[in-house]
Protein backbone atom coordinates (compact mmCIF):
# COMPACT_ATOMS: atom_id res chain seq x y z
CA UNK A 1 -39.91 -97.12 -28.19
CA UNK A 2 -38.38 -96.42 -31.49
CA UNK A 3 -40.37 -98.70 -33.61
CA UNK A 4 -43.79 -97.36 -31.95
CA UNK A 5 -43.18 -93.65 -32.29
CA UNK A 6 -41.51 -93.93 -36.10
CA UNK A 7 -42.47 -95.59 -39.52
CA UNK A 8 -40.63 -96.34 -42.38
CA UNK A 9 -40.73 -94.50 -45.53
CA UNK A 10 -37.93 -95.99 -47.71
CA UNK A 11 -34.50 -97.63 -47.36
CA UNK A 12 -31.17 -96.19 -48.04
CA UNK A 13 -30.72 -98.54 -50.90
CA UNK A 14 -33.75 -97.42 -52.55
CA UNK A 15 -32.42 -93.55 -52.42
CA UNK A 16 -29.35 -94.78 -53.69
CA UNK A 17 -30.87 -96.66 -56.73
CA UNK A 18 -33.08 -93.76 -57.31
CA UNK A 19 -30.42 -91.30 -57.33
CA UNK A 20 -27.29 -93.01 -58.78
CA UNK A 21 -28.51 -96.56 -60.04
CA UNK A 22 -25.16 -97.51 -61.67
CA UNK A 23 -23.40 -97.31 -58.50
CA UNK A 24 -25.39 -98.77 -56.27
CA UNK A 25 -23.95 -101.59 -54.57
CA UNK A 26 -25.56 -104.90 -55.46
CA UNK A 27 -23.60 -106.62 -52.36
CA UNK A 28 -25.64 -105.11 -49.68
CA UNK A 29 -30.08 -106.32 -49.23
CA UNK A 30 -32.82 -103.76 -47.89
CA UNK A 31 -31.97 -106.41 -44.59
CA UNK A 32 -28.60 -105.09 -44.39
CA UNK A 33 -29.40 -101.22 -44.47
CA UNK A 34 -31.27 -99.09 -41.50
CA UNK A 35 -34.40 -98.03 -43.30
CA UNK A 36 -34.89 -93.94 -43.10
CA UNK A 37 -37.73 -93.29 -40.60
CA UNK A 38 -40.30 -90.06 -40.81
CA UNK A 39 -40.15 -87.34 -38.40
CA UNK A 40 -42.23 -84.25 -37.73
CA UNK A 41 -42.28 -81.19 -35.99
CA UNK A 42 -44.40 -82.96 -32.83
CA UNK A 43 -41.53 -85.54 -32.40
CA UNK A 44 -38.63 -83.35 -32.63
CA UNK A 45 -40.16 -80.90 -29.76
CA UNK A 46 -40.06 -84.05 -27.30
CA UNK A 47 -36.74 -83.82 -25.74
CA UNK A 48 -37.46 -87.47 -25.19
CA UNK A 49 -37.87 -88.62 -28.90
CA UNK A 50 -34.53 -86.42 -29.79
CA UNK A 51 -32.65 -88.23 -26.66
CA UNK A 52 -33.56 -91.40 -28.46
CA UNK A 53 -32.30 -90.06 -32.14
CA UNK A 54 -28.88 -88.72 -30.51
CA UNK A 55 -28.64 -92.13 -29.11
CA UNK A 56 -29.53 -94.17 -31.73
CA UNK A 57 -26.43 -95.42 -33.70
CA UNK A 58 -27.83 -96.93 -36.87
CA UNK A 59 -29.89 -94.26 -38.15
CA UNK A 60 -29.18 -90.90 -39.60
CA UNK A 61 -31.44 -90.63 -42.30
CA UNK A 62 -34.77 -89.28 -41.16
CA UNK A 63 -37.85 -88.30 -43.70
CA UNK A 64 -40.28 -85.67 -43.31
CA UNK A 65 -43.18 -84.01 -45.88
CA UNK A 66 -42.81 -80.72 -43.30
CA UNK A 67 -41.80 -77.88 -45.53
CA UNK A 68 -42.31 -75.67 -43.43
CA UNK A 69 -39.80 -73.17 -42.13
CA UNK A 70 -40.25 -74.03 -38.37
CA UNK A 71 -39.48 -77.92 -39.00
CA UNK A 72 -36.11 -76.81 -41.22
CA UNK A 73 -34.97 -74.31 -38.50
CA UNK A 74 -36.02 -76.80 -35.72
CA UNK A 75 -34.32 -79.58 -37.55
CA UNK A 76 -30.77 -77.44 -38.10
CA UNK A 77 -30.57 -76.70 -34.61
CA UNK A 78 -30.79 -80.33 -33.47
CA UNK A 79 -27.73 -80.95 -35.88
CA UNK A 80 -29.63 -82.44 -39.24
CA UNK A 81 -29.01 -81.09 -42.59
CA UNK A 82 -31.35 -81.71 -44.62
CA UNK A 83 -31.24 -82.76 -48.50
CA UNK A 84 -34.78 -83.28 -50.90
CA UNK A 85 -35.82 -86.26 -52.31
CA UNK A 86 -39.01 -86.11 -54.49
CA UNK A 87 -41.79 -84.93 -52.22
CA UNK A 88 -39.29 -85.45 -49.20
CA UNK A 89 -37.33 -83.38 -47.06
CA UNK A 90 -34.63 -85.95 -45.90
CA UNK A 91 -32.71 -84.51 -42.51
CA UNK A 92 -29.25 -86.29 -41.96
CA UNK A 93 -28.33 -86.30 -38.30
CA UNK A 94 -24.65 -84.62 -38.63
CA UNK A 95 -22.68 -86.62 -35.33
CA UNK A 96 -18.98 -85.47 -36.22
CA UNK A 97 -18.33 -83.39 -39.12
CA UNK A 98 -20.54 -80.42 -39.34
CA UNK A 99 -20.71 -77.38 -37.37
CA UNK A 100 -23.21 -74.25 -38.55
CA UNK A 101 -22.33 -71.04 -36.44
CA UNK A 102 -25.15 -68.34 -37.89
CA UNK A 103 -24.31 -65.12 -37.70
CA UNK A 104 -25.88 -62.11 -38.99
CA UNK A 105 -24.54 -60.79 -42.25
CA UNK A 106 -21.55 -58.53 -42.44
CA UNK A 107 -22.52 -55.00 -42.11
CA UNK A 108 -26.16 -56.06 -41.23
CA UNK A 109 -27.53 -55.36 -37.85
CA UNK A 110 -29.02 -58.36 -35.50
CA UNK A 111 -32.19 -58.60 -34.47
């Protein structure tokens, strides 16, 4: 299912290259790291394609070209924070160590 619904866009090694290229770790190949798959908007309103991400176990890097405010809202709710990367919006799946509570801002009313 996972392999039909997602394609790659690059490989956590290559991010890290790009981004830090001194401290990259030579030890590890493009075989030995989960490659970061796209999402969009259609895939993350099928609860059956996010079942499938929460289960999923080797990937937390997604990448999506959706700047839109719905997919970054849409995303953040699902748990993903989301970091750019060139022309990328790269949502991390947070599975243990982040919690956003929103709340309206002091002495403003909610809607």
């Amino acid at each position: 299912f996972f392999s039909r619904v997602f394609c790659c866009c690059m490989s956590d090694t290559d991010a890290m290259q790009a981004e830090r290229p001194d401290e990259a770790s030579s030890s590890k190949t493009d075989e030995d790291v989960p490659a970061i798959v796209h999402i969009d908007l259609r895939l993350l309103k099928q609860p059956e394609v996010i079942m499938h991400i929460y289960a999923d176990k080797v990937h937390h890097y997604y990448a999506s070209q959706d700047w839109s405010p719905e997919f970054y809202v849409t995303q953040a709710c699902l748990g993903f924070v989301a970091v750019a990367f060139g022309d990328y919006l790269l949502p991390e799946l947070q599975r243990q160590y982040c919690v956003m509570v929103l709340r309206p801002a002091h002495g403003h009313a909610a809607d």
